[in-house]
Protein backbone atom coordinates (compact mmCIF):
# COMPACT_ATOMS: atom_id res chain seq x y z
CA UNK A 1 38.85 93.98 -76.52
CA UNK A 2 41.59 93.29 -73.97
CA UNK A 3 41.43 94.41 -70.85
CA UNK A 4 43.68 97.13 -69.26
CA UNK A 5 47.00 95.74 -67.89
CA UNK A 6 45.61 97.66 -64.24
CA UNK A 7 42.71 95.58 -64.43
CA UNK A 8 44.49 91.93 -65.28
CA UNK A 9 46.60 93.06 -61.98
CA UNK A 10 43.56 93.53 -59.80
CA UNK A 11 42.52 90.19 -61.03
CA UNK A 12 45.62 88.57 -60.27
CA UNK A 13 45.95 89.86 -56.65
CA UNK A 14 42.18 89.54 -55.99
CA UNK A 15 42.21 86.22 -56.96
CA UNK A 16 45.45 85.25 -54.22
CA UNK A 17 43.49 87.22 -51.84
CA UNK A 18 40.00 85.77 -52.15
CA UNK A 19 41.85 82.18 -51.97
CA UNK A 20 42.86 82.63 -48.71
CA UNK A 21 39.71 84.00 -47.37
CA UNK A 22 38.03 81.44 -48.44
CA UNK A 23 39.13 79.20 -46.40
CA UNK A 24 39.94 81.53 -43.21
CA UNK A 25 36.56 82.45 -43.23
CA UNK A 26 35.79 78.89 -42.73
CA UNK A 27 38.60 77.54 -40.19
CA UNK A 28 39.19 80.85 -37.87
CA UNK A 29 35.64 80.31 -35.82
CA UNK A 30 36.03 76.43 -36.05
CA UNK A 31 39.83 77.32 -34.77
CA UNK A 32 39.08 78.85 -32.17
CA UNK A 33 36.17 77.26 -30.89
CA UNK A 34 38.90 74.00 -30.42
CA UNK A 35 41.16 77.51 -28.59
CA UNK A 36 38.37 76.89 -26.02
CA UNK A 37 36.57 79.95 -27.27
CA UNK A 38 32.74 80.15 -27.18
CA UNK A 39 29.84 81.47 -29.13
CA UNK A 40 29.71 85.48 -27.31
CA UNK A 41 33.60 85.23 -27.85
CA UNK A 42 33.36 83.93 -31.70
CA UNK A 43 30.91 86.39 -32.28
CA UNK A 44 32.99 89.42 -30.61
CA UNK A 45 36.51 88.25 -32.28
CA UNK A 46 34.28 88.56 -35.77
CA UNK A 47 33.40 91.96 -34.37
CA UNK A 48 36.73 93.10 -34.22
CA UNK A 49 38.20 91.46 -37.36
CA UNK A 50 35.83 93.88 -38.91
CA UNK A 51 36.55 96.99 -36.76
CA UNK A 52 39.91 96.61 -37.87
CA UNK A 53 38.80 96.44 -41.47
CA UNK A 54 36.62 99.57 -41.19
CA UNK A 55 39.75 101.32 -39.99
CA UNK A 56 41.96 100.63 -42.40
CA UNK A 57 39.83 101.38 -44.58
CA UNK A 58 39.58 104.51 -43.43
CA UNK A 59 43.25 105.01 -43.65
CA UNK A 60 44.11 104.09 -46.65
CA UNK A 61 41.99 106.74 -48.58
CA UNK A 62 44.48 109.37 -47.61
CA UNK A 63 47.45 107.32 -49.09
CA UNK A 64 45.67 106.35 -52.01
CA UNK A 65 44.72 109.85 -53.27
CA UNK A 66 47.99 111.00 -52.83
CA UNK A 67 50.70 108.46 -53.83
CA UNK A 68 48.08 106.25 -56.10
CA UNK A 69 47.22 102.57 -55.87
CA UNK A 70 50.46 100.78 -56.02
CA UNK A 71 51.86 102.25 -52.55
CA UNK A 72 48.41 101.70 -50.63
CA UNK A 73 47.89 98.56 -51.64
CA UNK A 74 51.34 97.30 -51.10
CA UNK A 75 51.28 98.83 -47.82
CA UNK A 76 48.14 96.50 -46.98
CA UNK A 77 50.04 93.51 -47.98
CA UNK A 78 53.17 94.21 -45.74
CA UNK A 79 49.81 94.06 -43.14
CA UNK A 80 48.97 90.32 -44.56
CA UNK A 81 51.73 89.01 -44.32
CA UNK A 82 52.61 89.93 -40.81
CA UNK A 83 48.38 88.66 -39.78
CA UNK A 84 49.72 85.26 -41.32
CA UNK A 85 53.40 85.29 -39.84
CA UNK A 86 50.78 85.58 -36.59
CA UNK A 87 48.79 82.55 -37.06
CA UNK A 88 51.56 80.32 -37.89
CA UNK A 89 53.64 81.08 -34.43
CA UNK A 90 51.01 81.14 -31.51
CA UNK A 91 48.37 79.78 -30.58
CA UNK A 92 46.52 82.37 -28.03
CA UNK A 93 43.20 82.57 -28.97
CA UNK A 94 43.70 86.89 -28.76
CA UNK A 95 46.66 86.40 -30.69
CA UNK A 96 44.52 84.44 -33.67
CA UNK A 97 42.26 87.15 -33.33
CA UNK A 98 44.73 89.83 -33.69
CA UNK A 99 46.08 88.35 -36.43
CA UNK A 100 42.63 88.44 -38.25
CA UNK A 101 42.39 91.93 -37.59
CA UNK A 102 45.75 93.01 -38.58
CA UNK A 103 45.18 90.96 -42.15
CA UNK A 104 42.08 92.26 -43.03
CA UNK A 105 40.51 88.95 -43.00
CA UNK A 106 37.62 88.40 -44.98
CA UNK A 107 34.68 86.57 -42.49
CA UNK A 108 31.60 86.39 -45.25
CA UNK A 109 30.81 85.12 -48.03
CA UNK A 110 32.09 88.44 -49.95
CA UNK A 111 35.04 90.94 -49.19
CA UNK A 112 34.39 94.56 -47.69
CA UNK A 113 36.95 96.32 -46.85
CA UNK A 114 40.77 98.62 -47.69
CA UNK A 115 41.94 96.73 -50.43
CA UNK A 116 38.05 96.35 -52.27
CA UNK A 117 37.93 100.03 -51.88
CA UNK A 118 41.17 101.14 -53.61
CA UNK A 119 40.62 97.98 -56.39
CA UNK A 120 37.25 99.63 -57.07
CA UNK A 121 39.22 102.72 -58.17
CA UNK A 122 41.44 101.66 -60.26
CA UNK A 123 38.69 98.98 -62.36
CA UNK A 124 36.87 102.63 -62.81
CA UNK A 125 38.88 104.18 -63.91
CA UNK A 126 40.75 101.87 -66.31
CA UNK A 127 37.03 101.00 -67.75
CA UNK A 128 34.26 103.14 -68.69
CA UNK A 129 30.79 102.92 -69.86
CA UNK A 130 28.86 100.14 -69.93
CA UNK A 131 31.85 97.89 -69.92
CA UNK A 132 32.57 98.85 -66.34
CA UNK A 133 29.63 96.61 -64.80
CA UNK A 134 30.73 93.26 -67.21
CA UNK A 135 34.34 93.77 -65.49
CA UNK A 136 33.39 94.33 -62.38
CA UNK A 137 31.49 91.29 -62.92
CA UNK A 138 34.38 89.22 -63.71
CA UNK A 139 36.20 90.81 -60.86
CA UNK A 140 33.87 89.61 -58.43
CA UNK A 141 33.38 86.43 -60.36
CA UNK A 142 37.09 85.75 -59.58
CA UNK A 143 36.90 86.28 -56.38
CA UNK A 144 33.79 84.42 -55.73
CA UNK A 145 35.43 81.77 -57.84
CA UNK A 146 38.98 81.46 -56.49
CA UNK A 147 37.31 81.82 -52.54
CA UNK A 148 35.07 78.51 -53.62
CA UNK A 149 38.37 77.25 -54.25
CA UNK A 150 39.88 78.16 -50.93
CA UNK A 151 36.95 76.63 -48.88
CA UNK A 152 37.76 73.33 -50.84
CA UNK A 153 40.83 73.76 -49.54
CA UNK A 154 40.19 73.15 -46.27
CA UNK A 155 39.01 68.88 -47.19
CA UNK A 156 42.36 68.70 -48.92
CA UNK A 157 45.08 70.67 -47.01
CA UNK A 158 46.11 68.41 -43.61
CA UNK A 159 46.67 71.21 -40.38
CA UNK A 160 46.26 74.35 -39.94
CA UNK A 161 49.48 75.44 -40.60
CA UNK A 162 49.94 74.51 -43.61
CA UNK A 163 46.31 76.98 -44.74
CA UNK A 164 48.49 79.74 -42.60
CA UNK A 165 51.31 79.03 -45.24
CA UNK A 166 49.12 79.30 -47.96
CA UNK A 167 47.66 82.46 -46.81
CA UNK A 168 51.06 84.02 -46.48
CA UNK A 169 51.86 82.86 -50.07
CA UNK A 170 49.04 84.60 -51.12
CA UNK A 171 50.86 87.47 -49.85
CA UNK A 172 53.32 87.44 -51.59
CA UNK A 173 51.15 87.04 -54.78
CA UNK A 174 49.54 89.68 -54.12
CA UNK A 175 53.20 92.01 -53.38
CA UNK A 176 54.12 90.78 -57.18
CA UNK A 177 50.96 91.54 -58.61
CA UNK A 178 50.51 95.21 -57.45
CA UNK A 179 54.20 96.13 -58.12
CA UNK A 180 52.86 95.79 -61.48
CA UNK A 181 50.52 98.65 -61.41
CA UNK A 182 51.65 102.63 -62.24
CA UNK A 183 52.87 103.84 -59.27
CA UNK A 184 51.04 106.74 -60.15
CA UNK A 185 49.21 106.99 -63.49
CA UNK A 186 50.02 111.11 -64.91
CA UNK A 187 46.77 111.12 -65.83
CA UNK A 188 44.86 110.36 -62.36
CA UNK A 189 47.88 112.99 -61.01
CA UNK A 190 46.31 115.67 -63.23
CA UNK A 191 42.94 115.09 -62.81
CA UNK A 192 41.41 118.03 -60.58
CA UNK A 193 40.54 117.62 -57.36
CA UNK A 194 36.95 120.11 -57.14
CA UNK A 195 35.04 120.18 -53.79
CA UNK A 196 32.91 117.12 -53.31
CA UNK A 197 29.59 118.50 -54.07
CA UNK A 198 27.86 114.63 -54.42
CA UNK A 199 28.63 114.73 -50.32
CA UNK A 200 25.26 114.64 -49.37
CA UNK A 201 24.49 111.36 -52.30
CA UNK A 202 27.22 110.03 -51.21
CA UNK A 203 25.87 110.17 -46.92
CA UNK A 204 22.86 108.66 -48.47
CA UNK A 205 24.07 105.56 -50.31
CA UNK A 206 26.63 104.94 -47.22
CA UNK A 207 23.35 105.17 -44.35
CA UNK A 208 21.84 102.98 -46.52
CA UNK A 209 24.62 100.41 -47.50
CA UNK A 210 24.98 100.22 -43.61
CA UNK A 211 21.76 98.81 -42.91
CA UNK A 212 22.34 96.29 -45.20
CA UNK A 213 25.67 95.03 -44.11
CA UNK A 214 24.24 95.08 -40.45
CA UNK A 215 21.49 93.11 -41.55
CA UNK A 216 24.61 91.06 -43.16
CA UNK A 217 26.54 91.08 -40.06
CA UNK A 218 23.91 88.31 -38.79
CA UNK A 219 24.66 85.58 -41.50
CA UNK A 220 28.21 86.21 -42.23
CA UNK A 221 29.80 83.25 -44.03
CA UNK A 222 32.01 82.47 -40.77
CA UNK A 223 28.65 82.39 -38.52
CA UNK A 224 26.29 80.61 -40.95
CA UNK A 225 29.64 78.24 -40.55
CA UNK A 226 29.50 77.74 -36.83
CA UNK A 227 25.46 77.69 -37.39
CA UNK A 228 25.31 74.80 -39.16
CA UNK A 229 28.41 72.83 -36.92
CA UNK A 230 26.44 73.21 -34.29
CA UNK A 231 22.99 73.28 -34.96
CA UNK A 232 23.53 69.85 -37.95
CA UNK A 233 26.64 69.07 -36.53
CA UNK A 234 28.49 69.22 -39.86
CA UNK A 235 32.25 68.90 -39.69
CA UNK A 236 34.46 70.82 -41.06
CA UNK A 237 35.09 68.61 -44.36
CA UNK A 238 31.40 68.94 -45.08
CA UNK A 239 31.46 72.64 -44.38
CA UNK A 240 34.21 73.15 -47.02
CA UNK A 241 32.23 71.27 -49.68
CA UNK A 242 29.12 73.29 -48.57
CA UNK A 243 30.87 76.54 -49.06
CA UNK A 244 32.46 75.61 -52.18
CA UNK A 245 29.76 75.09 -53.79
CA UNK A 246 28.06 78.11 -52.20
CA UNK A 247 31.20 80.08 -53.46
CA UNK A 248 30.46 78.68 -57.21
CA UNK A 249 26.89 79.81 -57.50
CA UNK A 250 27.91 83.25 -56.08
CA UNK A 251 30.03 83.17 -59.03
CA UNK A 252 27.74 81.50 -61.71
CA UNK A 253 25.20 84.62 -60.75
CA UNK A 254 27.77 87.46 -61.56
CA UNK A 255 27.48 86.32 -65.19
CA UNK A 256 24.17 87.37 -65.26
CA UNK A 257 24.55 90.58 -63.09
CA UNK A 258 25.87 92.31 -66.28
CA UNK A 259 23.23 91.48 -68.40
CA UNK A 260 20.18 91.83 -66.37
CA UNK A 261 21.85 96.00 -65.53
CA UNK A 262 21.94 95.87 -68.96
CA UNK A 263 18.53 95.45 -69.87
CA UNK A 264 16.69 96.20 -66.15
CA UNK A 265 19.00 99.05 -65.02
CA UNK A 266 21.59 98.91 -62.29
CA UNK A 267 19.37 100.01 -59.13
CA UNK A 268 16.87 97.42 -60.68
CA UNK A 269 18.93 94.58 -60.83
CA UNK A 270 20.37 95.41 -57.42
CA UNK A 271 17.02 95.41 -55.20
CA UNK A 272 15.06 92.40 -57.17
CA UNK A 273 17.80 89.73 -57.13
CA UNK A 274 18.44 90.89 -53.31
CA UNK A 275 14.71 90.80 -52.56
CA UNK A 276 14.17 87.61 -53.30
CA UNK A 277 17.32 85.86 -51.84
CA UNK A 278 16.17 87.12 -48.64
CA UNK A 279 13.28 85.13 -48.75
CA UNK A 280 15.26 82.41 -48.83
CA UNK A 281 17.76 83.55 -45.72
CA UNK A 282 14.79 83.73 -43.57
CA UNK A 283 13.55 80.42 -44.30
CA UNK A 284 17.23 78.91 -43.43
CA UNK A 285 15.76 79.60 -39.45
CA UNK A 286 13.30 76.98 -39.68
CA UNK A 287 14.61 74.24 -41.71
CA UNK A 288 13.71 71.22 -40.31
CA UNK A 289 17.16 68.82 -41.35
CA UNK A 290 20.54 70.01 -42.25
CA UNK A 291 19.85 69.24 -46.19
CA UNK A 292 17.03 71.59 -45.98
CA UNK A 293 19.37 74.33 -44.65
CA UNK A 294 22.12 73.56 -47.32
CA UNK A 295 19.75 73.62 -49.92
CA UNK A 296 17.87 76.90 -48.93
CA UNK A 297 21.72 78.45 -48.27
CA UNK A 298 22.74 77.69 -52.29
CA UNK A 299 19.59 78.88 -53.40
CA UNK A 300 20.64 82.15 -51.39
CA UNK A 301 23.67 82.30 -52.82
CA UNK A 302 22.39 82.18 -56.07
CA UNK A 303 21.18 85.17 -55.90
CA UNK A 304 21.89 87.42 -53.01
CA UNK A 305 25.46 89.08 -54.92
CA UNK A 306 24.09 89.85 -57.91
CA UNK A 307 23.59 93.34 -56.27
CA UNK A 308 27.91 93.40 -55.98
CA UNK A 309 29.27 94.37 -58.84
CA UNK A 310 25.49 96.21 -59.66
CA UNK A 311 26.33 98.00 -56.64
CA UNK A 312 29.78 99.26 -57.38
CA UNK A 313 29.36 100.14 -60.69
CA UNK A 314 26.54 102.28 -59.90
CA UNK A 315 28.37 104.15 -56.60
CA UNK A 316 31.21 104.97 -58.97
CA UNK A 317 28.73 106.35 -62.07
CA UNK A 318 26.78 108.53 -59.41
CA UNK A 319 29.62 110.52 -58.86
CA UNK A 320 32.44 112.97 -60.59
CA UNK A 321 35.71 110.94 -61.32
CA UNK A 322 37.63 112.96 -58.36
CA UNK A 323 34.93 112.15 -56.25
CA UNK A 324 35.83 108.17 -56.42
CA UNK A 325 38.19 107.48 -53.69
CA UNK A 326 35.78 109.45 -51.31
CA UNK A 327 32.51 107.37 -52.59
CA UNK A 328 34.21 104.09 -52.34
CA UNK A 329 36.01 104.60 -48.83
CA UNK A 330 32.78 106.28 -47.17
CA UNK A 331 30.53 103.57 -48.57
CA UNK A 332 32.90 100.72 -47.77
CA UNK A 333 34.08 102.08 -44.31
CA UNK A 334 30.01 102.45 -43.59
CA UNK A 335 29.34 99.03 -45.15
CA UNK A 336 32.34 97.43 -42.59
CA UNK A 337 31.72 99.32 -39.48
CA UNK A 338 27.90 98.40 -39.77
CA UNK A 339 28.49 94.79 -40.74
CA UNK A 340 30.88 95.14 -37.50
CA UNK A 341 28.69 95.51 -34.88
CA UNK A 342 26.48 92.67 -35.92
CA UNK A 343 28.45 88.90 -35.64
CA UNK A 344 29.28 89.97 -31.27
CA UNK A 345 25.09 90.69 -30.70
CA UNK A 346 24.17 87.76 -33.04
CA UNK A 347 26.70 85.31 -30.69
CA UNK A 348 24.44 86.67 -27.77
CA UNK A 349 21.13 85.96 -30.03
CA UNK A 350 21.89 82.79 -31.09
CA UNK A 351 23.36 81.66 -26.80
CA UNK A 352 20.18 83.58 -25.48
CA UNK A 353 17.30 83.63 -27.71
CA UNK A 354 17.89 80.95 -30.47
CA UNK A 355 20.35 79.70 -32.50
CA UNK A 356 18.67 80.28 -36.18
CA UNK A 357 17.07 83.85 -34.83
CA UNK A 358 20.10 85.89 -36.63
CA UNK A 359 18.32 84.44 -40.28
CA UNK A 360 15.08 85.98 -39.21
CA UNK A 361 16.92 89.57 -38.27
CA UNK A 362 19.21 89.59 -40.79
CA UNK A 363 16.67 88.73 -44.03
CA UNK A 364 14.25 90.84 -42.47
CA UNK A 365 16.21 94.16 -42.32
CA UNK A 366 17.48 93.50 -45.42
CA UNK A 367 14.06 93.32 -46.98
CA UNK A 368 13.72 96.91 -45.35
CA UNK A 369 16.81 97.79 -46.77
CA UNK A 370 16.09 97.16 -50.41
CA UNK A 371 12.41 98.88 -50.27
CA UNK A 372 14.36 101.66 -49.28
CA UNK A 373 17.09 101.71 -51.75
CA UNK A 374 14.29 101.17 -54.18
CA UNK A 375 12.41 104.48 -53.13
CA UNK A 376 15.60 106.45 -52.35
CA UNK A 377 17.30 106.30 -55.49
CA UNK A 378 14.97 105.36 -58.28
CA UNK A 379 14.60 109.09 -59.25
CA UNK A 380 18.60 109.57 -59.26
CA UNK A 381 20.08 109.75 -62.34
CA UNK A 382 23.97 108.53 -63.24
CA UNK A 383 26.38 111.12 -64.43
CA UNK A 384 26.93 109.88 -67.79
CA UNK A 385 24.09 108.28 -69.89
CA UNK A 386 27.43 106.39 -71.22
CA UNK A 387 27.89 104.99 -67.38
């Protein structure tokens, strides 16, 4: 069965988008570290790329339950474009940063954030049942597998401005993609808007969620970057490759996300494939060579997103349909601001304690994290047995 026309334009846009953080995620810290910027100031300019992002998010709930997809997302893009208009005409470190902020820029290895949290939306509600996890499957596979693509960019595009170019094509992808989309569906202006009584759920999944993406904030993608630079010295040609391949694994593992929710259950799936990738984060802290660490990162990454699309899928089943934009802008606004406080307190970890201590903080509090996910939720039950 073909997939909705809404959906094919989420992929198309979240493909442009993912593109471009794939390689941003790599070349901002290494950029400004050459801007004369240190670790405590790479670390706090990660900070606020993600306070940004938990604001916006914030925002653009309002917009989005009122005039629909189309206008909040485009709105977010007008944002993009003026982050990468930014880049490509100073060269201030607090400019770069700014810049960052004002785009939205991804800095891990997945995307959190305004534009995740309205796309979420509109995949649920264009897909039901079962079906819903295999396509948010493929959504995240996408991005996964077009942000591998954009961190191989990096070995074959010569100067920074010419990735800044590419990130403000992606843009304008993204501006033709959405204009595609309903500007707003009769049916989602119909549907009733009833009081929120899966609030307190809701609170639940978001406290937890944010322990996990603070745990997260310690081994974001643009950190485990600068961790390996500086600890291996890798360059940045080798750190593309790296995260390529990184970025393809992630992907390779979303295939299976569908079918192991399928058999083993969604909150299953989520907590065992996390589990056990944090084993392998913790032992990244005391790898001995810089092939050890590489290896020990991929085997990571092979597992430690399964829980994505799991994740999603089951925030958006545990709830009433009018209850979506508020579960996926709560849980995504907790997810960033956690995650946000994290990358500034691991740059003072890693300049005062030790470099590879943030791999022993963050896998550890995410091993808390999915004991009590486990615990909290195994007893909940979805909304639909047809979810």
């Amino acid at each position: 069965m073909a997939a909705p026309p809404e959906v094919i334009t989420v992929f198309a846009a979240k493909t442009a988008r993912t593109f471009c953080y794939g390689f941003l995620g790599i070349v901002l810290p290494v950029y400004l570290g050459e801007l004369g910027v240190g670790p405590l100031g790479v670390g706090t300019a990660v900070t606020l790329t993600l306070a940004a992002s938990a604001a916006l998010t914030w925002m653009v709930r309002r917009p989005a339950e009122r005039y629909g997809a189309r206008v909040a997302l485009l709105g977010l893009v007008v944002l993009t474009a003026l982050s990468a208009l930014m880049l490509l005409v100073s060269r201030s470190p607090w400019v770069v940063v700014a810049a960052a902020m004002l785009g939205n820029v991804a800095v891990g290895a997945g995307e959190t954030g305004p534009f995740l949290t309205v796309e979420q939306v509109v995949v649920a509600r264009a897909v039901t049942g079962a079906r819903r996890t295999t396509i948010l499957s493929l959504y995240n596979l996408l991005g996964y597998g077009a942000a591998a693509l954009g961190a191989a960019a990096v070995r074959g595009v010569a100067g920074y401005d010419a990735l800044f170019l590419l990130f403000l094509a992606g843009a304008a992808v993204q501006a033709i993609a959405y204009r595609f989309l309903p500007s707003r569906p009769r049916a989602e202006a119909a549907r009733p808007r009833g009081p929120l009584t899966s609030t307190p759920l809701i609170r639940r999944m978001a406290a937890l969620f944010a322990l996990d993406s603070f745990a997260g904030g310690f081994v974001l993608q643009s950190l485990v970057a600068y961790f390996l630079h500086v600890r291996f010295g890798l360059d940045l040609a080798a750190l593309g490759l790296i995260f390529f391949v990184a970025q393809l694994l992630t992907a390779a593992s979303l295939l299976l996300a569908a079918r192991c929710a399928a058999r083993f259950g969604l909150l299953a799936t989520m907590v065992v494939s996390h589990l056990a990738s944090n084993v392998f984060l913790i032992a990244i802290a005391a790898a001995p060579s810089g092939a050890v660490a590489v290896a020990l990162l991929l085997l990571r990454q092979l597992l430690s997103q399964m829980d994505v699309p799991t994740r999603q899928a089951y925030v958006m089943a545990v709830v009433e349909d009018h209850e979506r934009e508020a579960a996926a802008s709560t849980t995504n606004l907790a997810r960033t601001l956690a995650q946000a406080i994290t990358p500034a307190l691991t740059g003072w970890t890693m300049q005062a304690l030790a470099l590879a201590a943030p791999f022993v903080l963050g896998g550890g509090l995410k091993i808390v994290y999915d004991v009590l996910l486990y615990f909290t939720f195994r007893d909940v039950k979805l909304k639909s047995e047809t979810e």
